[in-house]
PDB file of N, CA and C in Angstrom:
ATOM      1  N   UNK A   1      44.254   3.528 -82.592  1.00  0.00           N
ATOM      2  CA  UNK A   1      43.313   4.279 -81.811  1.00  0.00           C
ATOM      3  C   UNK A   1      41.902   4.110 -82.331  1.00  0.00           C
ATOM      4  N   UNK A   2      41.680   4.165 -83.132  1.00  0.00           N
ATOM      5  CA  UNK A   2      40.532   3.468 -84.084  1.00  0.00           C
ATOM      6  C   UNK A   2      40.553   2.178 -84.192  1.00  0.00           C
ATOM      7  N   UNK A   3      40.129   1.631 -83.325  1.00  0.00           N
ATOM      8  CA  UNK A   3      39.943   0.384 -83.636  1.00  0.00           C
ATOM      9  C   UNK A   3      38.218  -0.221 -83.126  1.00  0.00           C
ATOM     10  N   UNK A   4      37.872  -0.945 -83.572  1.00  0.00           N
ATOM     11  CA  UNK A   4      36.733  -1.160 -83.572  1.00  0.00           C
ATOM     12  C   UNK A   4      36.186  -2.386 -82.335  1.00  0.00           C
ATOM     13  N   UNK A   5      35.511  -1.566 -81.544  1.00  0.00           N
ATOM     14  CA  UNK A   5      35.255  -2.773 -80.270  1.00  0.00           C
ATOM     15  C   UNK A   5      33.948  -3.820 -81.043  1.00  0.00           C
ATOM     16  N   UNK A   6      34.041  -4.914 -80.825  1.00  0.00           N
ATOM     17  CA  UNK A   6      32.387  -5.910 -81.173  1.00  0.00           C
ATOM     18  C   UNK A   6      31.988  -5.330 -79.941  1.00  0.00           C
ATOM     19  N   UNK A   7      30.708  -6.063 -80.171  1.00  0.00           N
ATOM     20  CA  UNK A   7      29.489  -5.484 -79.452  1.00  0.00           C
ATOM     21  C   UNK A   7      29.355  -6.386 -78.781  1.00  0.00           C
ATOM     22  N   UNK A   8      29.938  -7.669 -79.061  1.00  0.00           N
ATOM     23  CA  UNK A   8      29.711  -8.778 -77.737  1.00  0.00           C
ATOM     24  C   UNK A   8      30.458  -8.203 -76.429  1.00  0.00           C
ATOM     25  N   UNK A   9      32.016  -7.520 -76.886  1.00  0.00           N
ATOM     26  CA  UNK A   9      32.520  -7.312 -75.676  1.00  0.00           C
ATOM     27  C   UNK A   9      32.322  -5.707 -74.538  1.00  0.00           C
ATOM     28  N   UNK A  10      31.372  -5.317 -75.677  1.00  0.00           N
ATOM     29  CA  UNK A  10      30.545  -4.188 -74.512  1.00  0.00           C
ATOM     30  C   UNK A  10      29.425  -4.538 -73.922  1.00  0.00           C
ATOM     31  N   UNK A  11      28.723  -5.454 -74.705  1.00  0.00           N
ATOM     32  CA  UNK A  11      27.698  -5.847 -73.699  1.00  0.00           C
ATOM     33  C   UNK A  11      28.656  -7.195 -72.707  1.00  0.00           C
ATOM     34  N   UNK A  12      29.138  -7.105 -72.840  1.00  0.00           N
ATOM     35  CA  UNK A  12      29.663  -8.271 -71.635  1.00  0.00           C
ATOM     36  C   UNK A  12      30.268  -7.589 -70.571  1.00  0.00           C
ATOM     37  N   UNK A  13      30.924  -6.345 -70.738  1.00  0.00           N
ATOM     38  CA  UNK A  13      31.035  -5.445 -69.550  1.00  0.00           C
ATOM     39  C   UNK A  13      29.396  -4.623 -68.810  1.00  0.00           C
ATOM     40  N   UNK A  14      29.057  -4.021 -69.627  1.00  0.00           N
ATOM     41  CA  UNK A  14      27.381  -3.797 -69.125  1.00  0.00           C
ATOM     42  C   UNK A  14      27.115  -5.231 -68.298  1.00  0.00           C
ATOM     43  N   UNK A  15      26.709  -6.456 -69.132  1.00  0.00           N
ATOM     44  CA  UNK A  15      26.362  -7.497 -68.042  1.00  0.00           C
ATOM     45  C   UNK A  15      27.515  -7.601 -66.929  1.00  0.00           C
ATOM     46  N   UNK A  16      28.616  -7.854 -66.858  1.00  0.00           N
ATOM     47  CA  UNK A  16      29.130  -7.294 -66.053  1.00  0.00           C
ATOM     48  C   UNK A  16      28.973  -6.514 -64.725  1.00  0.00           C
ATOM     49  N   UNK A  17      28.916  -5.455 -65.193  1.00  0.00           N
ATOM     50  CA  UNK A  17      28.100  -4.302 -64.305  1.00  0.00           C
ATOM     51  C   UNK A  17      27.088  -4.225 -63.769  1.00  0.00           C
ATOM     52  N   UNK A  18      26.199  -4.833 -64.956  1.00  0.00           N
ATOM     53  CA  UNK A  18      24.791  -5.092 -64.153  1.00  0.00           C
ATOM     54  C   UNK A  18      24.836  -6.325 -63.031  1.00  0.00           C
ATOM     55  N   UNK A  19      25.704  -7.593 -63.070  1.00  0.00           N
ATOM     56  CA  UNK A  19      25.315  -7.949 -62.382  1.00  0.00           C
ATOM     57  C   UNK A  19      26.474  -8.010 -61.151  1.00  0.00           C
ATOM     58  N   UNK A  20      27.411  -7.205 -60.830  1.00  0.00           N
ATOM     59  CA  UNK A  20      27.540  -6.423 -59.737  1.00  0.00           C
ATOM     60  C   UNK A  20      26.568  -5.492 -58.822  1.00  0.00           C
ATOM     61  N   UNK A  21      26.102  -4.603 -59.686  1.00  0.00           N
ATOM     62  CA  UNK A  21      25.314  -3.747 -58.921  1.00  0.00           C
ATOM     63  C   UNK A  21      24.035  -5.082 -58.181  1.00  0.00           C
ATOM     64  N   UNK A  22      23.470  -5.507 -58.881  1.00  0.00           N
ATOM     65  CA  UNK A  22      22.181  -6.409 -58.821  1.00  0.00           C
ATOM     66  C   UNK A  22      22.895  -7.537 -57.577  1.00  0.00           C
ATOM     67  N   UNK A  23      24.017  -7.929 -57.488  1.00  0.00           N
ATOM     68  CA  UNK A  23      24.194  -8.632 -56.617  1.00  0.00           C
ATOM     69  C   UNK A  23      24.418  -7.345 -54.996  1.00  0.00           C
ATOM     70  N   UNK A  24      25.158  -6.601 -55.492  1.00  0.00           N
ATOM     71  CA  UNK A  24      25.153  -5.645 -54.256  1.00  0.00           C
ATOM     72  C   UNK A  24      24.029  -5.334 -53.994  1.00  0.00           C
ATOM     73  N   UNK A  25      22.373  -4.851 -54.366  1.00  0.00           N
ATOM     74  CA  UNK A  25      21.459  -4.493 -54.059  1.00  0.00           C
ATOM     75  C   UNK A  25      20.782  -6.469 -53.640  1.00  0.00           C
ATOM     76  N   UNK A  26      20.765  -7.408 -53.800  1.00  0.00           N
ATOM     77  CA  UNK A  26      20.115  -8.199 -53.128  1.00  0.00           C
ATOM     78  C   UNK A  26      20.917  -8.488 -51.721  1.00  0.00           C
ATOM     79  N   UNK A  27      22.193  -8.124 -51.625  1.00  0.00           N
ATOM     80  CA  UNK A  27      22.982  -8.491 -50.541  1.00  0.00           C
ATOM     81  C   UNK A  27      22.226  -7.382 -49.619  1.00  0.00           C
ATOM     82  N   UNK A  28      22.267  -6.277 -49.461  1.00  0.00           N
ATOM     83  CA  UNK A  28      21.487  -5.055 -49.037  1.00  0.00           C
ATOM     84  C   UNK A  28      20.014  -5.327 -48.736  1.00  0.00           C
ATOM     85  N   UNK A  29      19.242  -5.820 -49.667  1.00  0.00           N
ATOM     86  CA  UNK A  29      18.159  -6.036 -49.081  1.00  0.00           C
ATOM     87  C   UNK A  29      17.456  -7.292 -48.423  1.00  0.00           C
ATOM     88  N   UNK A  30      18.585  -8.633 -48.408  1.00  0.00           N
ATOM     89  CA  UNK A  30      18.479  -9.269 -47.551  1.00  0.00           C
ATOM     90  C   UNK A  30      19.168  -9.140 -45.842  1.00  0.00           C
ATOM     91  N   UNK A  31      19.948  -8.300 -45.789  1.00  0.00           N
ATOM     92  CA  UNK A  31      20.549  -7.302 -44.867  1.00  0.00           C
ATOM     93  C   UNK A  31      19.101  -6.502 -44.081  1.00  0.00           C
ATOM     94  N   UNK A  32      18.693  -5.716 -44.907  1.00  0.00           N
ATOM     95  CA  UNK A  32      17.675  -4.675 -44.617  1.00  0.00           C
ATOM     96  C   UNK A  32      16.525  -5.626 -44.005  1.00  0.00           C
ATOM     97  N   UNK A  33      15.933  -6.572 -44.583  1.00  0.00           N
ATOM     98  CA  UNK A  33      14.596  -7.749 -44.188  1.00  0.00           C
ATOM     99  C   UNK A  33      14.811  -8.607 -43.085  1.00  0.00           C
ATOM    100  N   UNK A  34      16.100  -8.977 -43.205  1.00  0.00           N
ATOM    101  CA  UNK A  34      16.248  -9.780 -41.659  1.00  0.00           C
ATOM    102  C   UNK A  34      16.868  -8.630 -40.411  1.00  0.00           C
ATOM    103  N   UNK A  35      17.438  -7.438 -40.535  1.00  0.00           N
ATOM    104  CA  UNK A  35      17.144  -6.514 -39.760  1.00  0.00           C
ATOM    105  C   UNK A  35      15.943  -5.971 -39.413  1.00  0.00           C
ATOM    106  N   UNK A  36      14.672  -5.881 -39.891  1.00  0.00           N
ATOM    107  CA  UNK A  36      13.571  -5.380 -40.329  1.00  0.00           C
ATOM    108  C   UNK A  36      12.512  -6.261 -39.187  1.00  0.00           C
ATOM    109  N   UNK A  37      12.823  -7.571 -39.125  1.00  0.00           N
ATOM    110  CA  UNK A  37      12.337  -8.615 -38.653  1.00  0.00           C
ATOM    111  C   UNK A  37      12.975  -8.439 -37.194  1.00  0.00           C
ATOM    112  N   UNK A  38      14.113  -8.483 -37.049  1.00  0.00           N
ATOM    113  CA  UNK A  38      14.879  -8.049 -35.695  1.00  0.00           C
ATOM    114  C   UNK A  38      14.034  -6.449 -35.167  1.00  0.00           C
ATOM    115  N   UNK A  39      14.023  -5.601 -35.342  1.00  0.00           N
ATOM    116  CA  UNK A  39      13.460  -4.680 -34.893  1.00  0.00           C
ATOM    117  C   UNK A  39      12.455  -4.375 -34.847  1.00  0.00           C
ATOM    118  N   UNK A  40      11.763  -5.172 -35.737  1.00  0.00           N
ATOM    119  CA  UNK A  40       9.926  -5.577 -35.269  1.00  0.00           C
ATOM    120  C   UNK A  40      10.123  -5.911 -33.720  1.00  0.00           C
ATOM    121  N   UNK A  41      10.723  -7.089 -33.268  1.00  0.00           N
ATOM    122  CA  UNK A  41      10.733  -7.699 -32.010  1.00  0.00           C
ATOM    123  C   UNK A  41      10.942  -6.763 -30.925  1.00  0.00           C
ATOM    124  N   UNK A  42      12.064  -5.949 -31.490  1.00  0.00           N
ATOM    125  CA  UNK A  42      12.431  -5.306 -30.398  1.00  0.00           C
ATOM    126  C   UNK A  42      11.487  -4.160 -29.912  1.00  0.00           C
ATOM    127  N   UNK A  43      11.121  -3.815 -31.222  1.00  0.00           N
ATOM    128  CA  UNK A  43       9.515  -2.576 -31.107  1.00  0.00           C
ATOM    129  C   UNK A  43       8.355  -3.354 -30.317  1.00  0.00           C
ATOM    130  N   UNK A  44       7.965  -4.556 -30.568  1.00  0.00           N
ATOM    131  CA  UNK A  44       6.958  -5.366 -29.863  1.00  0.00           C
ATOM    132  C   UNK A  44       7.546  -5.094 -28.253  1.00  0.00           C
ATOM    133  N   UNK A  45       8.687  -5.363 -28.084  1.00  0.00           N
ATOM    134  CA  UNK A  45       9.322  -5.743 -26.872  1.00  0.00           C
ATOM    135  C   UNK A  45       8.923  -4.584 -25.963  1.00  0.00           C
ATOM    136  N   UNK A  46       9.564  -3.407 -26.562  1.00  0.00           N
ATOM    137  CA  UNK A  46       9.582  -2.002 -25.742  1.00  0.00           C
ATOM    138  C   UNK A  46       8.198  -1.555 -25.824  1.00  0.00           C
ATOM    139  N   UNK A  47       7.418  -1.699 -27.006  1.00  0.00           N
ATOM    140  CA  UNK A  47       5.940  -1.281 -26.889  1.00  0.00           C
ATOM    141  C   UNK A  47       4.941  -2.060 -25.270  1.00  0.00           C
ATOM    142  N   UNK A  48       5.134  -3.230 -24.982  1.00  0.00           N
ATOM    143  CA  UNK A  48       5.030  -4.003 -23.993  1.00  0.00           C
ATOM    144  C   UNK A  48       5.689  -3.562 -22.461  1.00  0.00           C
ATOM    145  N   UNK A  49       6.596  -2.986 -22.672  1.00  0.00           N
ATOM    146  CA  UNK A  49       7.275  -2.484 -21.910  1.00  0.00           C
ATOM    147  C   UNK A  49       6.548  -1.191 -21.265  1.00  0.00           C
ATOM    148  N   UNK A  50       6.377  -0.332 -21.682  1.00  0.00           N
ATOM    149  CA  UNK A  50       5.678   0.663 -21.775  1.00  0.00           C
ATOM    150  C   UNK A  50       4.644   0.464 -21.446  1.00  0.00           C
ATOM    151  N   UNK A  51       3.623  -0.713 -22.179  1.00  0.00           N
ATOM    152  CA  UNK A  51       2.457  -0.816 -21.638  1.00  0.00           C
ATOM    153  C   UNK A  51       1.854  -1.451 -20.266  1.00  0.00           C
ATOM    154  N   UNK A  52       3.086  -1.953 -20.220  1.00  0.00           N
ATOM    155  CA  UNK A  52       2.905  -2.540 -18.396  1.00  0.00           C
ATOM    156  C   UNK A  52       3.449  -1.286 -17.779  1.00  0.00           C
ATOM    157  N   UNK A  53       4.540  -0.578 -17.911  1.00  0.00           N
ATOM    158  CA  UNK A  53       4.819   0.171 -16.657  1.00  0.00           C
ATOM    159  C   UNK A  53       5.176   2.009 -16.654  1.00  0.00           C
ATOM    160  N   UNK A  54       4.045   2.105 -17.984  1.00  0.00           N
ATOM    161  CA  UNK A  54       3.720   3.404 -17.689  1.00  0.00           C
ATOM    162  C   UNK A  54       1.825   3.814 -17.974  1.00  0.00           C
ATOM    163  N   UNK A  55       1.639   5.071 -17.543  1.00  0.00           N
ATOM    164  CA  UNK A  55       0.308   5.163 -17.450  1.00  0.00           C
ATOM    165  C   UNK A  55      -0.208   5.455 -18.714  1.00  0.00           C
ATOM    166  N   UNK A  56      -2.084   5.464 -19.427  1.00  0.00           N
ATOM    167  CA  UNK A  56      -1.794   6.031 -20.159  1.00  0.00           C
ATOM    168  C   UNK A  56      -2.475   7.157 -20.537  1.00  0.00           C
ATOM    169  N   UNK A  57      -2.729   7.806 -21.020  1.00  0.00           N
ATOM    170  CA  UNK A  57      -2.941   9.484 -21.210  1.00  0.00           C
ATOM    171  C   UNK A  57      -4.353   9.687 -20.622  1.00  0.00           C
ATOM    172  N   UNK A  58      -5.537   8.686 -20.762  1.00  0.00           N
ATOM    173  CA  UNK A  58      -6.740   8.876 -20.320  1.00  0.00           C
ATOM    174  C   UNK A  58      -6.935   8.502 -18.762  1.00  0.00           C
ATOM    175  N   UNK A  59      -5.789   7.042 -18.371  1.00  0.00           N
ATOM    176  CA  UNK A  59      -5.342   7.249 -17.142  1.00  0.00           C
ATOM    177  C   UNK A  59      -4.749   8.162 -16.347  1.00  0.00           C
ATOM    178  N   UNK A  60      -4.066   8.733 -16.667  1.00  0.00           N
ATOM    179  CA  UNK A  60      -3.175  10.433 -16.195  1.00  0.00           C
ATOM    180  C   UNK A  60      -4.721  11.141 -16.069  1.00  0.00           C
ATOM    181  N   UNK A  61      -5.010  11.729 -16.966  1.00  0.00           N
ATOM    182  CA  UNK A  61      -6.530  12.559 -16.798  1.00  0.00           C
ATOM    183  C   UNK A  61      -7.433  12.408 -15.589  1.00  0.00           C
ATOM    184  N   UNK A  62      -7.768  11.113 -15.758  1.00  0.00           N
ATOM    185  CA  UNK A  62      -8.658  10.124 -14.279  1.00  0.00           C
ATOM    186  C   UNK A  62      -8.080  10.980 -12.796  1.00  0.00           C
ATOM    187  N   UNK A  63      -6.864  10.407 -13.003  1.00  0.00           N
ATOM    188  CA  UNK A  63      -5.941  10.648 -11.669  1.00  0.00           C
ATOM    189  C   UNK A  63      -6.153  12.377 -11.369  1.00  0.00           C
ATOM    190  N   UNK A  64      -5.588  12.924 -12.454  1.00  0.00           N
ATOM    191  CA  UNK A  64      -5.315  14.093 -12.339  1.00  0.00           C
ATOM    192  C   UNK A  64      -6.834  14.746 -12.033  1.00  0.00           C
ATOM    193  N   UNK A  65      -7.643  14.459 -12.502  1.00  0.00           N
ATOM    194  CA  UNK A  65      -9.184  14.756 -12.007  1.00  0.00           C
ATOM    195  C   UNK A  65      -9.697  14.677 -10.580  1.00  0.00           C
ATOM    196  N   UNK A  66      -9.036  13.426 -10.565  1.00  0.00           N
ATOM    197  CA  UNK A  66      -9.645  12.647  -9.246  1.00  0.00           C
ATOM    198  C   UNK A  66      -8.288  13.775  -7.480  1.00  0.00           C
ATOM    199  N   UNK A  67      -7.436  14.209  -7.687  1.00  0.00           N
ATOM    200  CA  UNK A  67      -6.620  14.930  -7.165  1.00  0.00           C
ATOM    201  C   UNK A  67      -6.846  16.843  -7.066  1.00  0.00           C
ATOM    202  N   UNK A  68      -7.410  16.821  -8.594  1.00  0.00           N
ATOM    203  CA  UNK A  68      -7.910  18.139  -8.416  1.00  0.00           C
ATOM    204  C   UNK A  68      -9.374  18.466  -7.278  1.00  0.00           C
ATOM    205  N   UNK A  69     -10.036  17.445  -7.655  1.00  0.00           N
ATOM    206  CA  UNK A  69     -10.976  17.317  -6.897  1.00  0.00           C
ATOM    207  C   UNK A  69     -10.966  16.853  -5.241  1.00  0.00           C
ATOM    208  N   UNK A  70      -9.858  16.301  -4.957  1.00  0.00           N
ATOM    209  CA  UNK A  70      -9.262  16.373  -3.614  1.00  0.00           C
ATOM    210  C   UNK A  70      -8.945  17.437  -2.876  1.00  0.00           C
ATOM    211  N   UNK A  71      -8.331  18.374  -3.838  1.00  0.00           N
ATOM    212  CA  UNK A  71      -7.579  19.482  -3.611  1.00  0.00           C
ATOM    213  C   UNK A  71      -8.588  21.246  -3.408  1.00  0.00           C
ATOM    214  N   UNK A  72      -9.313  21.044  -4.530  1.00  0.00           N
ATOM    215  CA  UNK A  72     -10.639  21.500  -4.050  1.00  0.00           C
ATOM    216  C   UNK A  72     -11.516  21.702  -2.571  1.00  0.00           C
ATOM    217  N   UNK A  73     -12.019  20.413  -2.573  1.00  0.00           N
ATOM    218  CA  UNK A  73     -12.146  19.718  -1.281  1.00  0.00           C
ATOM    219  C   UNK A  73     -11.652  20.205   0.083  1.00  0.00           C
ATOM    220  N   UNK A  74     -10.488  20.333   0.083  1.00  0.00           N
ATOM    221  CA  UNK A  74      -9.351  20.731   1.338  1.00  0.00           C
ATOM    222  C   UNK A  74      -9.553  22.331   1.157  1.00  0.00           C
ATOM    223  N   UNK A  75      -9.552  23.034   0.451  1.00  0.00           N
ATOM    224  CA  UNK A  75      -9.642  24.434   0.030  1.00  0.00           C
ATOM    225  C   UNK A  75     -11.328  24.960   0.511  1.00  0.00           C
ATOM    226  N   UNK A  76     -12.636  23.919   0.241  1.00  0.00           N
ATOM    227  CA  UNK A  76     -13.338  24.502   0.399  1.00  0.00           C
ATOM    228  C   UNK A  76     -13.695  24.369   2.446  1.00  0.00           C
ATOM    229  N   UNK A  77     -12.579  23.176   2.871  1.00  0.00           N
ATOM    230  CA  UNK A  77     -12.797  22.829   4.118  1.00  0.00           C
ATOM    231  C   UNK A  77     -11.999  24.273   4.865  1.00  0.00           C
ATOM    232  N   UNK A  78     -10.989  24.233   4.602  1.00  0.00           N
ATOM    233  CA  UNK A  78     -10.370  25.644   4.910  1.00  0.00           C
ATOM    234  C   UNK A  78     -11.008  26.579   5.078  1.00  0.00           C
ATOM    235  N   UNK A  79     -11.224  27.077   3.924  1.00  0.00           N
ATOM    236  CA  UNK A  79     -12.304  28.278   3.642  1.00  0.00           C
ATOM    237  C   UNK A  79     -13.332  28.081   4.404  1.00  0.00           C
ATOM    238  N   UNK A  80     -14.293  27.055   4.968  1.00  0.00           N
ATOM    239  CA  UNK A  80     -15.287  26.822   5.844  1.00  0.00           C
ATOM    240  C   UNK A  80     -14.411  26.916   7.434  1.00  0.00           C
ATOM    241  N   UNK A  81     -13.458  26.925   7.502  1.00  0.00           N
ATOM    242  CA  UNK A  81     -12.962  26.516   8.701  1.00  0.00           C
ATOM    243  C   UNK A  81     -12.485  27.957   9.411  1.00  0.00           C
ATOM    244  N   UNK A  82     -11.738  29.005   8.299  1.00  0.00           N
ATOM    245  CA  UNK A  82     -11.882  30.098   8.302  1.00  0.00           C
ATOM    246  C   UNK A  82     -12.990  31.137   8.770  1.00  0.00           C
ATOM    247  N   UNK A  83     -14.314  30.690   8.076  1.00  0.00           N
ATOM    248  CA  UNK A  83     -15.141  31.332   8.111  1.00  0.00           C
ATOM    249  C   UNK A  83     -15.565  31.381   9.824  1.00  0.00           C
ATOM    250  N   UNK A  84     -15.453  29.544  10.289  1.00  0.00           N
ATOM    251  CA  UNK A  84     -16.110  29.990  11.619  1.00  0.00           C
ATOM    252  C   UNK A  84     -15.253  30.504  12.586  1.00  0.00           C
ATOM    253  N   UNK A  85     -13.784  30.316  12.154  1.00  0.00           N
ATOM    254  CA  UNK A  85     -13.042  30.923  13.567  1.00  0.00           C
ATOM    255  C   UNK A  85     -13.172  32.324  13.004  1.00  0.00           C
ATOM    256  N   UNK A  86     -13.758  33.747  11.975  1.00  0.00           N
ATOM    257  CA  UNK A  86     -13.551  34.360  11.820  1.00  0.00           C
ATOM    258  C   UNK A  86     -15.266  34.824  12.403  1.00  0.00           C
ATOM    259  N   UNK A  87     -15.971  34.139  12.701  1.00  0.00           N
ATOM    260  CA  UNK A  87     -17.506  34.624  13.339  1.00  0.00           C
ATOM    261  C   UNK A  87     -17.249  34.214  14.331  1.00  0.00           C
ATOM    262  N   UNK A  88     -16.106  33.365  15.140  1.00  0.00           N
ATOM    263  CA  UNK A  88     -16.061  33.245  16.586  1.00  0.00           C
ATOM    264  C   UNK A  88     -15.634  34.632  16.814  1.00  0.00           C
ATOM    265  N   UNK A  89     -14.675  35.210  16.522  1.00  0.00           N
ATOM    266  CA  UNK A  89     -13.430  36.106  16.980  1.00  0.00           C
ATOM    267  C   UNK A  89     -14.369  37.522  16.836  1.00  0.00           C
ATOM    268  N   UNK A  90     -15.598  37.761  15.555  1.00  0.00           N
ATOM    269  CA  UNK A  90     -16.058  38.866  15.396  1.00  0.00           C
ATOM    270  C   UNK A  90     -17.452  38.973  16.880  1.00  0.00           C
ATOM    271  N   UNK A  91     -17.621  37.663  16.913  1.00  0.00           N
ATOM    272  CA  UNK A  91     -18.652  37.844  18.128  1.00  0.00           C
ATOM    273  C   UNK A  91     -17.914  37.580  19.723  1.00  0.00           C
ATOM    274  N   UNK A  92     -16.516  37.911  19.709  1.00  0.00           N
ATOM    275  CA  UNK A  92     -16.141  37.735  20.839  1.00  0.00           C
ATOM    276  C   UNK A  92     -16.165  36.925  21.915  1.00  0.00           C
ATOM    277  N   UNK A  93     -16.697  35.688  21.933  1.00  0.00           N
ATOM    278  CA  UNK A  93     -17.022  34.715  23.022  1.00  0.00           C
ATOM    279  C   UNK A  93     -16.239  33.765  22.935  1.00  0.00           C
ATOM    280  N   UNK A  94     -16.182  33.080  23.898  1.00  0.00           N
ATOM    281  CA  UNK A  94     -15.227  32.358  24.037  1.00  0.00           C
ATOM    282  C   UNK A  94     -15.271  30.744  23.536  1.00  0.00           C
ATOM    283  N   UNK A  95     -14.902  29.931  23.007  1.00  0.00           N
ATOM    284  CA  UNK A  95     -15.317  29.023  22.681  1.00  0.00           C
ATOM    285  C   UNK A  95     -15.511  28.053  23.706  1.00  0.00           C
ATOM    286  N   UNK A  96     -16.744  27.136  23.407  1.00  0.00           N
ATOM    287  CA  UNK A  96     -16.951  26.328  24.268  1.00  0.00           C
ATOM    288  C   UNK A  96     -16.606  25.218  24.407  1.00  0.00           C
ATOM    289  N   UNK A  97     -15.739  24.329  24.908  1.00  0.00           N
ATOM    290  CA  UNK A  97     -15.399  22.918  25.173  1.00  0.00           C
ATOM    291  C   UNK A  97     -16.691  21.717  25.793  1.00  0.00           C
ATOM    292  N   UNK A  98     -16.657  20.919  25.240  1.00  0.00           N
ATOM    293  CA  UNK A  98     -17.354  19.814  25.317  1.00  0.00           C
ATOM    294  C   UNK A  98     -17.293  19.644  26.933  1.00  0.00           C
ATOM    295  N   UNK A  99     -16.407  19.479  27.209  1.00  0.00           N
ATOM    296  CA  UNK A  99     -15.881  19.588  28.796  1.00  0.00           C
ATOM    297  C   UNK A  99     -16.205  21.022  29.783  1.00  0.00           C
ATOM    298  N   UNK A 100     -16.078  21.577  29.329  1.00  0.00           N
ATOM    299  CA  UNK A 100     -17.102  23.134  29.781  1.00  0.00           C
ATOM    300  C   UNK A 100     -18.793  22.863  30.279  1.00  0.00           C
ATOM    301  N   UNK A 101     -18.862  22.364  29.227  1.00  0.00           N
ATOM    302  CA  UNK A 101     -20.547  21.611  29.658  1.00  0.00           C
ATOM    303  C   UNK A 101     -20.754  21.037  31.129  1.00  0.00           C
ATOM    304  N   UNK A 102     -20.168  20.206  31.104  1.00  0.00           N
ATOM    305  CA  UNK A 102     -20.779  19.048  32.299  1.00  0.00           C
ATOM    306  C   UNK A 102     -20.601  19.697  33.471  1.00  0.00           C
TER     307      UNK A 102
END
């Protein structure tokens, strides 16, 4: 039970060991780099994707500006349109047709 290990044959298990682990971590990170390289592409791919066929945030704004201001528009025509059938009806007369004229 006492017996005496040399020291060559513990460091030859350590090297050993070490170069297990050291081979499992380059297998892994040549794994990880050529995956790395693959999903660059695919990020390029979908980023492109996106940039052709969706809008983008300062475009949305534009639009959304340009619609509010449409919408406005129709509201203040209303409201004007209101106003005069509501001064026809308070002054009682009848409206006149273009054709009434002649």
């Amino acid at each position: 039970m006492n017996e005496v290990v040399p020291w060559f044959q513990v460091g030859g298990v350590l090297f050993s060991i070490a170069v297990v682990i050291g081979g499992v971590w380059l297998r892994l990170h040549t794994q990880i780099t050529s995956n790395k390289s693959e999903l660059e592409k695919e990020l390029a791919k979908i980023q492109l994707h996106i940039a052709e066929n969706f809008v983008s945030k300062a475009g949305h704004r534009e639009t959304m500006d340009q619609v509010m201001d449409a919408i406005t528009a129709v509201k203040q025509a209303i409201d004007g349109t209101n106003l005069r059938i509501d001064r026809m009806w308070e002054s009682g007369s009848k409206p006149t047709s273009s054709r009434a004229l002649k």
